[in-house]
PDB file of N, CA and C in Angstrom:
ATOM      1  N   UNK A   1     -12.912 -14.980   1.364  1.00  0.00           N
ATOM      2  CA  UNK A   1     -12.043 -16.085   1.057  1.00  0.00           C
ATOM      3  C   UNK A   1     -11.643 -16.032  -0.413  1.00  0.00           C
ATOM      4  N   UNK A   2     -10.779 -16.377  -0.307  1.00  0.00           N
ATOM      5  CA  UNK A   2     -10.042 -16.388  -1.879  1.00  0.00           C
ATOM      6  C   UNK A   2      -9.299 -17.396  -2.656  1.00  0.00           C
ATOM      7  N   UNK A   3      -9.780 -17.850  -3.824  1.00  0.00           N
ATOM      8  CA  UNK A   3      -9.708 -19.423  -4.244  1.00  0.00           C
ATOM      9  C   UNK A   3      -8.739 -18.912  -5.594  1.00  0.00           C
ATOM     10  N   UNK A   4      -8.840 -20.276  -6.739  1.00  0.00           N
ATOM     11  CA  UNK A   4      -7.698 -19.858  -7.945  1.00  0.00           C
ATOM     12  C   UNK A   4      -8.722 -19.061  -8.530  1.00  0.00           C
ATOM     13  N   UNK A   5      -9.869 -18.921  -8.741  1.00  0.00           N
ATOM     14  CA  UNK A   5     -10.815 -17.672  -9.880  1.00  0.00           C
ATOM     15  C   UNK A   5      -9.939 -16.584  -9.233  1.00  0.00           C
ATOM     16  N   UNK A   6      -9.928 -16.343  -8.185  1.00  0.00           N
ATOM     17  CA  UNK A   6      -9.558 -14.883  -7.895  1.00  0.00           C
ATOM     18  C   UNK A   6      -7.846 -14.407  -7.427  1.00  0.00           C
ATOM     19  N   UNK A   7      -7.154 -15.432  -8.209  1.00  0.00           N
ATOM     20  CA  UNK A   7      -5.698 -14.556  -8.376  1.00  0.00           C
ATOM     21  C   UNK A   7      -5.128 -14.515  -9.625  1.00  0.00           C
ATOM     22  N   UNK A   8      -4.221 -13.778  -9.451  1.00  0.00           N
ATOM     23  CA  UNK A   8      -3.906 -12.961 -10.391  1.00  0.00           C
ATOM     24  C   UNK A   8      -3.052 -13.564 -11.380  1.00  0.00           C
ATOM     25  N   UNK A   9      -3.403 -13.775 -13.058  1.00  0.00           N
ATOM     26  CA  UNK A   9      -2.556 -14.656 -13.320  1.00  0.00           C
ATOM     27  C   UNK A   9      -1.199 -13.484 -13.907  1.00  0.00           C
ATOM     28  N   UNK A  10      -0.127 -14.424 -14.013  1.00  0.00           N
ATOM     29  CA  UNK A  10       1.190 -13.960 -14.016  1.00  0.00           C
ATOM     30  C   UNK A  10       1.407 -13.025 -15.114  1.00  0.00           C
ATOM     31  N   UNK A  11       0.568 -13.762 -16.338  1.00  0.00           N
ATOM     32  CA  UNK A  11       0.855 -12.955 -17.996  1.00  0.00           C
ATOM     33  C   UNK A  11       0.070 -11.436 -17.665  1.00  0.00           C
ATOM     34  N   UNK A  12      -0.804 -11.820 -17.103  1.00  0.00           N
ATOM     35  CA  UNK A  12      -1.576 -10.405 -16.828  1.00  0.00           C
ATOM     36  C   UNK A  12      -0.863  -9.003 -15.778  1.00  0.00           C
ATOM     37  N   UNK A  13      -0.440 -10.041 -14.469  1.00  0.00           N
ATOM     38  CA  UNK A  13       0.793  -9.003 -13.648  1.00  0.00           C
ATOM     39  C   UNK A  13       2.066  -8.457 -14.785  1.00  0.00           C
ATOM     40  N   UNK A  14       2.528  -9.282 -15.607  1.00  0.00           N
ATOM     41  CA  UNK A  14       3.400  -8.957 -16.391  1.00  0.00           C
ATOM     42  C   UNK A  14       2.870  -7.534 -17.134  1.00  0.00           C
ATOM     43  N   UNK A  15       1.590  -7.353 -17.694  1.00  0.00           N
ATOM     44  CA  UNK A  15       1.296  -6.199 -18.108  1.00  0.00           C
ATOM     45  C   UNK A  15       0.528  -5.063 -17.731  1.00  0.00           C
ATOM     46  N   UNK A  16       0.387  -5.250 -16.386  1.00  0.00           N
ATOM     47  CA  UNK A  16       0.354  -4.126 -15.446  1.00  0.00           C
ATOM     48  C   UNK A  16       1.203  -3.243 -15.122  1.00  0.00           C
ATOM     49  N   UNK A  17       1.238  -2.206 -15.142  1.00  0.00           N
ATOM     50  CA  UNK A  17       2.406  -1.172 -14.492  1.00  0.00           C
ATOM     51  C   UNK A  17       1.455   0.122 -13.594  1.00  0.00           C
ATOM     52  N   UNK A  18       2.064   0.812 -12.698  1.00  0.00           N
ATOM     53  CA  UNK A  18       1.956   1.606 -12.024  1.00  0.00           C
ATOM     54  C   UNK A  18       1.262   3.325 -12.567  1.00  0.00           C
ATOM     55  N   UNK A  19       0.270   3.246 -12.452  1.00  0.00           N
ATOM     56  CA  UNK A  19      -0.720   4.474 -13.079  1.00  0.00           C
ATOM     57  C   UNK A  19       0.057   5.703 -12.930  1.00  0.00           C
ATOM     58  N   UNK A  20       0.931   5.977 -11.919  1.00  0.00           N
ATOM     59  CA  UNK A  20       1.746   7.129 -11.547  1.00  0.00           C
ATOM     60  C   UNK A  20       2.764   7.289 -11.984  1.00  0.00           C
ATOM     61  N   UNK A  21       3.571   5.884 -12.205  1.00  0.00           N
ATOM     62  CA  UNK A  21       5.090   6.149 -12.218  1.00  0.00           C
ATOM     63  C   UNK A  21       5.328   5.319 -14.299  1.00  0.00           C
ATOM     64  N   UNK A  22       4.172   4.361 -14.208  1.00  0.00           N
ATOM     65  CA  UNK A  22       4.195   3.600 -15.653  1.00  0.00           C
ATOM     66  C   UNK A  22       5.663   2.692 -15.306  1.00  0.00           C
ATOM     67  N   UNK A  23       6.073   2.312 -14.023  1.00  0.00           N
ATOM     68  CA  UNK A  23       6.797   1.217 -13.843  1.00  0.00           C
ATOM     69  C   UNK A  23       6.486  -0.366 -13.631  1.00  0.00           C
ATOM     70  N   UNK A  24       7.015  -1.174 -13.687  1.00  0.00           N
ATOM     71  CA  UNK A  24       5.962  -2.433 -13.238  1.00  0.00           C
ATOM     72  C   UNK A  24       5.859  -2.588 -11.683  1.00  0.00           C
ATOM     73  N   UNK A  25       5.271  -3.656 -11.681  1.00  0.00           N
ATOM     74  CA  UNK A  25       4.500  -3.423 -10.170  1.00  0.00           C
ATOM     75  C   UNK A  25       5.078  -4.881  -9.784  1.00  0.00           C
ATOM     76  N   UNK A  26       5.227  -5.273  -8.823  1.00  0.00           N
ATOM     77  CA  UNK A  26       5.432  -6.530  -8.310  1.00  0.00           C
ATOM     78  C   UNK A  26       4.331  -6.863  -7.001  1.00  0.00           C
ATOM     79  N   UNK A  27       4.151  -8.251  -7.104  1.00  0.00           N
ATOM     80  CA  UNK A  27       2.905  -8.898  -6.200  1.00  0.00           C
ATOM     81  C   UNK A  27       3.571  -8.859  -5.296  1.00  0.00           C
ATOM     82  N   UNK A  28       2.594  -8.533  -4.027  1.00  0.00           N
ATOM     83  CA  UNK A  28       3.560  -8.730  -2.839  1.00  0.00           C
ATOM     84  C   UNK A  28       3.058 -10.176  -2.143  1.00  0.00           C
ATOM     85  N   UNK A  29       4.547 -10.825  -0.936  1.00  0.00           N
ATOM     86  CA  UNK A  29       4.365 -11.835  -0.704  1.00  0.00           C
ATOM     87  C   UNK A  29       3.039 -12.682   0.318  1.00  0.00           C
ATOM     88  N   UNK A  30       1.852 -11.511  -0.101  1.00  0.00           N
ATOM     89  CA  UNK A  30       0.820 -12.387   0.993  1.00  0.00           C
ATOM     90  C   UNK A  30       0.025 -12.382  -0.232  1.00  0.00           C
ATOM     91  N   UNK A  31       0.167 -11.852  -1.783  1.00  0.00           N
ATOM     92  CA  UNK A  31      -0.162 -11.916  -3.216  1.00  0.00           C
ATOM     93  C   UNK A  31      -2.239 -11.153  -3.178  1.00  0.00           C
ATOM     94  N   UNK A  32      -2.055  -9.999  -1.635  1.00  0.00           N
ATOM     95  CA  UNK A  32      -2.818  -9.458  -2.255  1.00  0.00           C
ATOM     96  C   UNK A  32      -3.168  -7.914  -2.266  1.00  0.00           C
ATOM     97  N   UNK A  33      -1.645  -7.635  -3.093  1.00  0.00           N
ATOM     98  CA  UNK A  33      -1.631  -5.779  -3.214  1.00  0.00           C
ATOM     99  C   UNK A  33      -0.758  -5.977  -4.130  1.00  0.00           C
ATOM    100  N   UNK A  34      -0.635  -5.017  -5.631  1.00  0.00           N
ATOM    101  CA  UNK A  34       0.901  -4.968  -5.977  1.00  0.00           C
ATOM    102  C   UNK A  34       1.469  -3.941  -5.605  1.00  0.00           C
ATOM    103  N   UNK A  35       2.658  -3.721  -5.841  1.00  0.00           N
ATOM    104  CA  UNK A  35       3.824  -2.783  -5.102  1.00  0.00           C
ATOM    105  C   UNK A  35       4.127  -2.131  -6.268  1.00  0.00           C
ATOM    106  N   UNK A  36       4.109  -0.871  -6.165  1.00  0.00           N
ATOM    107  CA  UNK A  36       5.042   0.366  -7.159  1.00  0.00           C
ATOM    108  C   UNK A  36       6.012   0.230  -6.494  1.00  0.00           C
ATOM    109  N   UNK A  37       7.468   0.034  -6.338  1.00  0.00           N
ATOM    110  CA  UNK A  37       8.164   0.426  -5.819  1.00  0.00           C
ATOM    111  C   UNK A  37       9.002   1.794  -5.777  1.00  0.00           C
ATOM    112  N   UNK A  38       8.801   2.593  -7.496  1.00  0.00           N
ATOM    113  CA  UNK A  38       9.186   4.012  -8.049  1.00  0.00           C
ATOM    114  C   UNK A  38       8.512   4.732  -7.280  1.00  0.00           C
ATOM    115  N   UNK A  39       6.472   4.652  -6.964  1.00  0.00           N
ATOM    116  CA  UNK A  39       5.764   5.597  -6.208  1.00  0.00           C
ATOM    117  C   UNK A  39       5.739   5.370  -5.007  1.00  0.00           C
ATOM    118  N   UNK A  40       6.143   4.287  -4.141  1.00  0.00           N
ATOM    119  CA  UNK A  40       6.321   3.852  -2.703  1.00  0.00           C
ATOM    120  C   UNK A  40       4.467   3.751  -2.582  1.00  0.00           C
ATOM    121  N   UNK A  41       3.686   2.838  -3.202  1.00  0.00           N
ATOM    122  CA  UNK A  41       2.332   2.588  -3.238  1.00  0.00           C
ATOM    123  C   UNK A  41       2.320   1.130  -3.264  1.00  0.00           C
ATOM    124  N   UNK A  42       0.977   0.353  -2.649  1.00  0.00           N
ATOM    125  CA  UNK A  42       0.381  -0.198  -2.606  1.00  0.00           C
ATOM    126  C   UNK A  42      -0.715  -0.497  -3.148  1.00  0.00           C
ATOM    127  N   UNK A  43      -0.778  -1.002  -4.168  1.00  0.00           N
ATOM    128  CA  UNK A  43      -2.473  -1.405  -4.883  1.00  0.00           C
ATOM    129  C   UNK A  43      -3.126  -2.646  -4.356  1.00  0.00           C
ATOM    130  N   UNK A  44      -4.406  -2.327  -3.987  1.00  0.00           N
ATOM    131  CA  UNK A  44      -5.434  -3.739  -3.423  1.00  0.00           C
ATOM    132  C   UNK A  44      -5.445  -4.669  -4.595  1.00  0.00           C
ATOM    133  N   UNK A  45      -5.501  -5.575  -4.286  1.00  0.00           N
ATOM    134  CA  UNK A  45      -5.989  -6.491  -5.281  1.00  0.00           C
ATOM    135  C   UNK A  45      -7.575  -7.431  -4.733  1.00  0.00           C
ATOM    136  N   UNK A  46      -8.437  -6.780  -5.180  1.00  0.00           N
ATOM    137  CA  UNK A  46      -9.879  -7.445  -4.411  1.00  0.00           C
ATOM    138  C   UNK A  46     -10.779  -8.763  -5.647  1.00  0.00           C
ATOM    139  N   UNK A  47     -10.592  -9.910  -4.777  1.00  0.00           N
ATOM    140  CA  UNK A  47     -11.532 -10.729  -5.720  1.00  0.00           C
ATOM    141  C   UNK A  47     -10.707 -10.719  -7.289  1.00  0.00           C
ATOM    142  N   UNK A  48      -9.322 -10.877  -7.462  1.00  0.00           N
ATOM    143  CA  UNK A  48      -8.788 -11.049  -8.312  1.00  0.00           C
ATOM    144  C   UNK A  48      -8.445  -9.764  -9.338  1.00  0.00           C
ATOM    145  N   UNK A  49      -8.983  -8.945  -9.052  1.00  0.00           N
ATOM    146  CA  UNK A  49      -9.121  -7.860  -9.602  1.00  0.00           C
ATOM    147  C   UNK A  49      -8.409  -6.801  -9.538  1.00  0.00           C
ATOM    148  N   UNK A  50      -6.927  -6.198 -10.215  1.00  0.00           N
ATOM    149  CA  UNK A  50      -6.627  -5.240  -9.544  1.00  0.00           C
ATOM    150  C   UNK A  50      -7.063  -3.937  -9.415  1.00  0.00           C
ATOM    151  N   UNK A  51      -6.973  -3.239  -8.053  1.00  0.00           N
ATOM    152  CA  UNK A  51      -7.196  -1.782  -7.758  1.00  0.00           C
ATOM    153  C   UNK A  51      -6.336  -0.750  -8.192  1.00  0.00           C
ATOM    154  N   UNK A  52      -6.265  -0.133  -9.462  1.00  0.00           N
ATOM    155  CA  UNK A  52      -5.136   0.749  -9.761  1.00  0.00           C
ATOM    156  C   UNK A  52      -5.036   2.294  -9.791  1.00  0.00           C
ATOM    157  N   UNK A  53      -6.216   2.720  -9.126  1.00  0.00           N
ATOM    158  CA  UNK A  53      -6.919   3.916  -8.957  1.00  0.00           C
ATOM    159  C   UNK A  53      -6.011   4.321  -7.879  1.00  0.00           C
ATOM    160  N   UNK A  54      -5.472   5.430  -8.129  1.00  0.00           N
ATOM    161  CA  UNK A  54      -4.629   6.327  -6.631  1.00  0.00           C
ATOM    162  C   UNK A  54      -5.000   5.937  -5.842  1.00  0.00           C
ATOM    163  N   UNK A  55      -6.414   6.819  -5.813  1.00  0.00           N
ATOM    164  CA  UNK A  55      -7.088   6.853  -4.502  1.00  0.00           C
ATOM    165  C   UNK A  55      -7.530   5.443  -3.556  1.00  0.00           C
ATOM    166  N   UNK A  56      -6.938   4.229  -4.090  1.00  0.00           N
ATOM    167  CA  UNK A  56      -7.047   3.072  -3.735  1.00  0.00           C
ATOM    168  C   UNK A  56      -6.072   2.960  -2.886  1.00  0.00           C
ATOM    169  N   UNK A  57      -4.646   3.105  -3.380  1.00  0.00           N
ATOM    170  CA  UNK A  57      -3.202   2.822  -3.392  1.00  0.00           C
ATOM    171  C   UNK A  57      -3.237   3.167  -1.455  1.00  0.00           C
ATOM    172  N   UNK A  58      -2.301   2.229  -1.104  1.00  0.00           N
ATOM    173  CA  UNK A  58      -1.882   3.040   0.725  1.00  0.00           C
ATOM    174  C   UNK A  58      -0.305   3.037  -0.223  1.00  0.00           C
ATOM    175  N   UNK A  59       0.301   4.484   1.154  1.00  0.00           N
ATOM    176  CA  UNK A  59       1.522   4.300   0.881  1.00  0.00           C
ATOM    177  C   UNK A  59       1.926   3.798   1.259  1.00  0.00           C
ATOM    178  N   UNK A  60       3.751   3.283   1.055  1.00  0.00           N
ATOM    179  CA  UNK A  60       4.098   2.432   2.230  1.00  0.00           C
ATOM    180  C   UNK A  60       5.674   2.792   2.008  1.00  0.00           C
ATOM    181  N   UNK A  61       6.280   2.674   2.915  1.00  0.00           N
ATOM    182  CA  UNK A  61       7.891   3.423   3.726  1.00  0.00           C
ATOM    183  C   UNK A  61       9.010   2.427   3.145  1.00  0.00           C
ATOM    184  N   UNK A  62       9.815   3.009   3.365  1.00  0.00           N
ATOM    185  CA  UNK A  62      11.375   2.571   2.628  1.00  0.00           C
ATOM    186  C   UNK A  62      11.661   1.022   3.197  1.00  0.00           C
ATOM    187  N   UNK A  63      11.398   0.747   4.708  1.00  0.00           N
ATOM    188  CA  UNK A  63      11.652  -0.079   5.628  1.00  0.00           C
ATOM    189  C   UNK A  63      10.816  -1.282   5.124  1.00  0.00           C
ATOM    190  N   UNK A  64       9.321  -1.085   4.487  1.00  0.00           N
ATOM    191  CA  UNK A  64       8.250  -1.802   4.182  1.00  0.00           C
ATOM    192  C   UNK A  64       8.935  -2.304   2.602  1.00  0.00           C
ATOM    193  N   UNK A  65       9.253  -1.570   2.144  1.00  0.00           N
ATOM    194  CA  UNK A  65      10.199  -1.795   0.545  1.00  0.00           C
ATOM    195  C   UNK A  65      11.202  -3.105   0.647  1.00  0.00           C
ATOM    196  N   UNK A  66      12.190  -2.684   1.779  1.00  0.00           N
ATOM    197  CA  UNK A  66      13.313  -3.668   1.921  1.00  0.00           C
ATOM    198  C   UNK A  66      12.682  -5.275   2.648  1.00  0.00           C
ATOM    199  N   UNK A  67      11.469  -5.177   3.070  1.00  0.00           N
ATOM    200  CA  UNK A  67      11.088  -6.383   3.274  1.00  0.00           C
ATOM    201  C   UNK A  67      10.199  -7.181   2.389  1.00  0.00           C
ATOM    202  N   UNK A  68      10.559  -6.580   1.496  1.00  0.00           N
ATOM    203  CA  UNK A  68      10.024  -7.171  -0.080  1.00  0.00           C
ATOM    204  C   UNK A  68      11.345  -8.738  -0.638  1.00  0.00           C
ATOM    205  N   UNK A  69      10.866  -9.716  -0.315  1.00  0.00           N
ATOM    206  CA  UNK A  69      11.670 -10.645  -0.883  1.00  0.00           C
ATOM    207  C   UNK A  69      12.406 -10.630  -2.489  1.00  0.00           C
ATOM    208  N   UNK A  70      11.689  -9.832  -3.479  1.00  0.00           N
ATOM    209  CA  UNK A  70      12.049  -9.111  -4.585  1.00  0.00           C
ATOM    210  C   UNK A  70      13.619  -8.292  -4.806  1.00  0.00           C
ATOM    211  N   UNK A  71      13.126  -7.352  -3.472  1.00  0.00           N
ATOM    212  CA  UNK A  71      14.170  -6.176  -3.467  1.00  0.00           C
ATOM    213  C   UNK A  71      15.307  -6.255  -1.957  1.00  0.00           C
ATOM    214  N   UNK A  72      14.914  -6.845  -1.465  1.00  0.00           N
ATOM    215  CA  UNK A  72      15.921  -6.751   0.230  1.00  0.00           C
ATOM    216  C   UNK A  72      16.846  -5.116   0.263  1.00  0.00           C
ATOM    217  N   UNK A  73      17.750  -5.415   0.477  1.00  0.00           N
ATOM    218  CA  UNK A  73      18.576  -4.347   0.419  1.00  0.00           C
ATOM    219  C   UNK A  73      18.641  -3.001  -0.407  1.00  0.00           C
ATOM    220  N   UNK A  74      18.098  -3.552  -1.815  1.00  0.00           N
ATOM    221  CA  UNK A  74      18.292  -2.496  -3.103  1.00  0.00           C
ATOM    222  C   UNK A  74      17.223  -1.747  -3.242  1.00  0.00           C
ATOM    223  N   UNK A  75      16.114  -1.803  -2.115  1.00  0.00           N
ATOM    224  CA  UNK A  75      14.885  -1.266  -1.951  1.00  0.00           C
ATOM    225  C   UNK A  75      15.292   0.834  -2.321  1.00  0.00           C
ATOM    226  N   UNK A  76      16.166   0.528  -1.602  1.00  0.00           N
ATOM    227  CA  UNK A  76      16.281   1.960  -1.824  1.00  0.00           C
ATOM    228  C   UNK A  76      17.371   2.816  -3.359  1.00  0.00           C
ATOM    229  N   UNK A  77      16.972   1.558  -3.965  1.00  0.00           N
ATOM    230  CA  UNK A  77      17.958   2.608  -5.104  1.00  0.00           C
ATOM    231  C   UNK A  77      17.136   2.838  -6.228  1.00  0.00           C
ATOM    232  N   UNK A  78      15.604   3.059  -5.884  1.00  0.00           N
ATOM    233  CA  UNK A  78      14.639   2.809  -6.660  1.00  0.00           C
ATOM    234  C   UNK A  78      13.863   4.517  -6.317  1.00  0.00           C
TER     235      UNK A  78
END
């Protein structure tokens, strides 16, 4: 279960970026993975904490991109 200790505050997402690509990352809308959208990755976010280790990351598909409330359509010009 997951309460306010364990999300992520905003100033801090603001200075996160993507270990692979060094792009920023955006929260996704169930607020618990961020999104590379440059590496097409997924980072966990566990217990408030983000996971930014590759080997953490799932990938995830062009189709999974455009259903990003962020990006809709422009998913792919990234």
């Amino acid at each position: 279960m997951t309460g306010p200790r364990d999300a992520l505050d905003r100033r801090t997402l603001e200075m996160l970026v993507c270990p692979l690509t060094k792009t920023r990352l955006l929260l996704s809308p169930t607020g618990d993975e961020l999104i590379s959208v440059a590496a097409h990755l997924a980072f966990p976010i566990r217990q408030g904490v983000p996971m930014l280790a590759l080997d953490e990351a799932r990938p995830i598909d062009l189709s999974e991109l455009r259903r990003l409330p962020d990006l809709g359509p422009d998913a792919d010009r990234h």
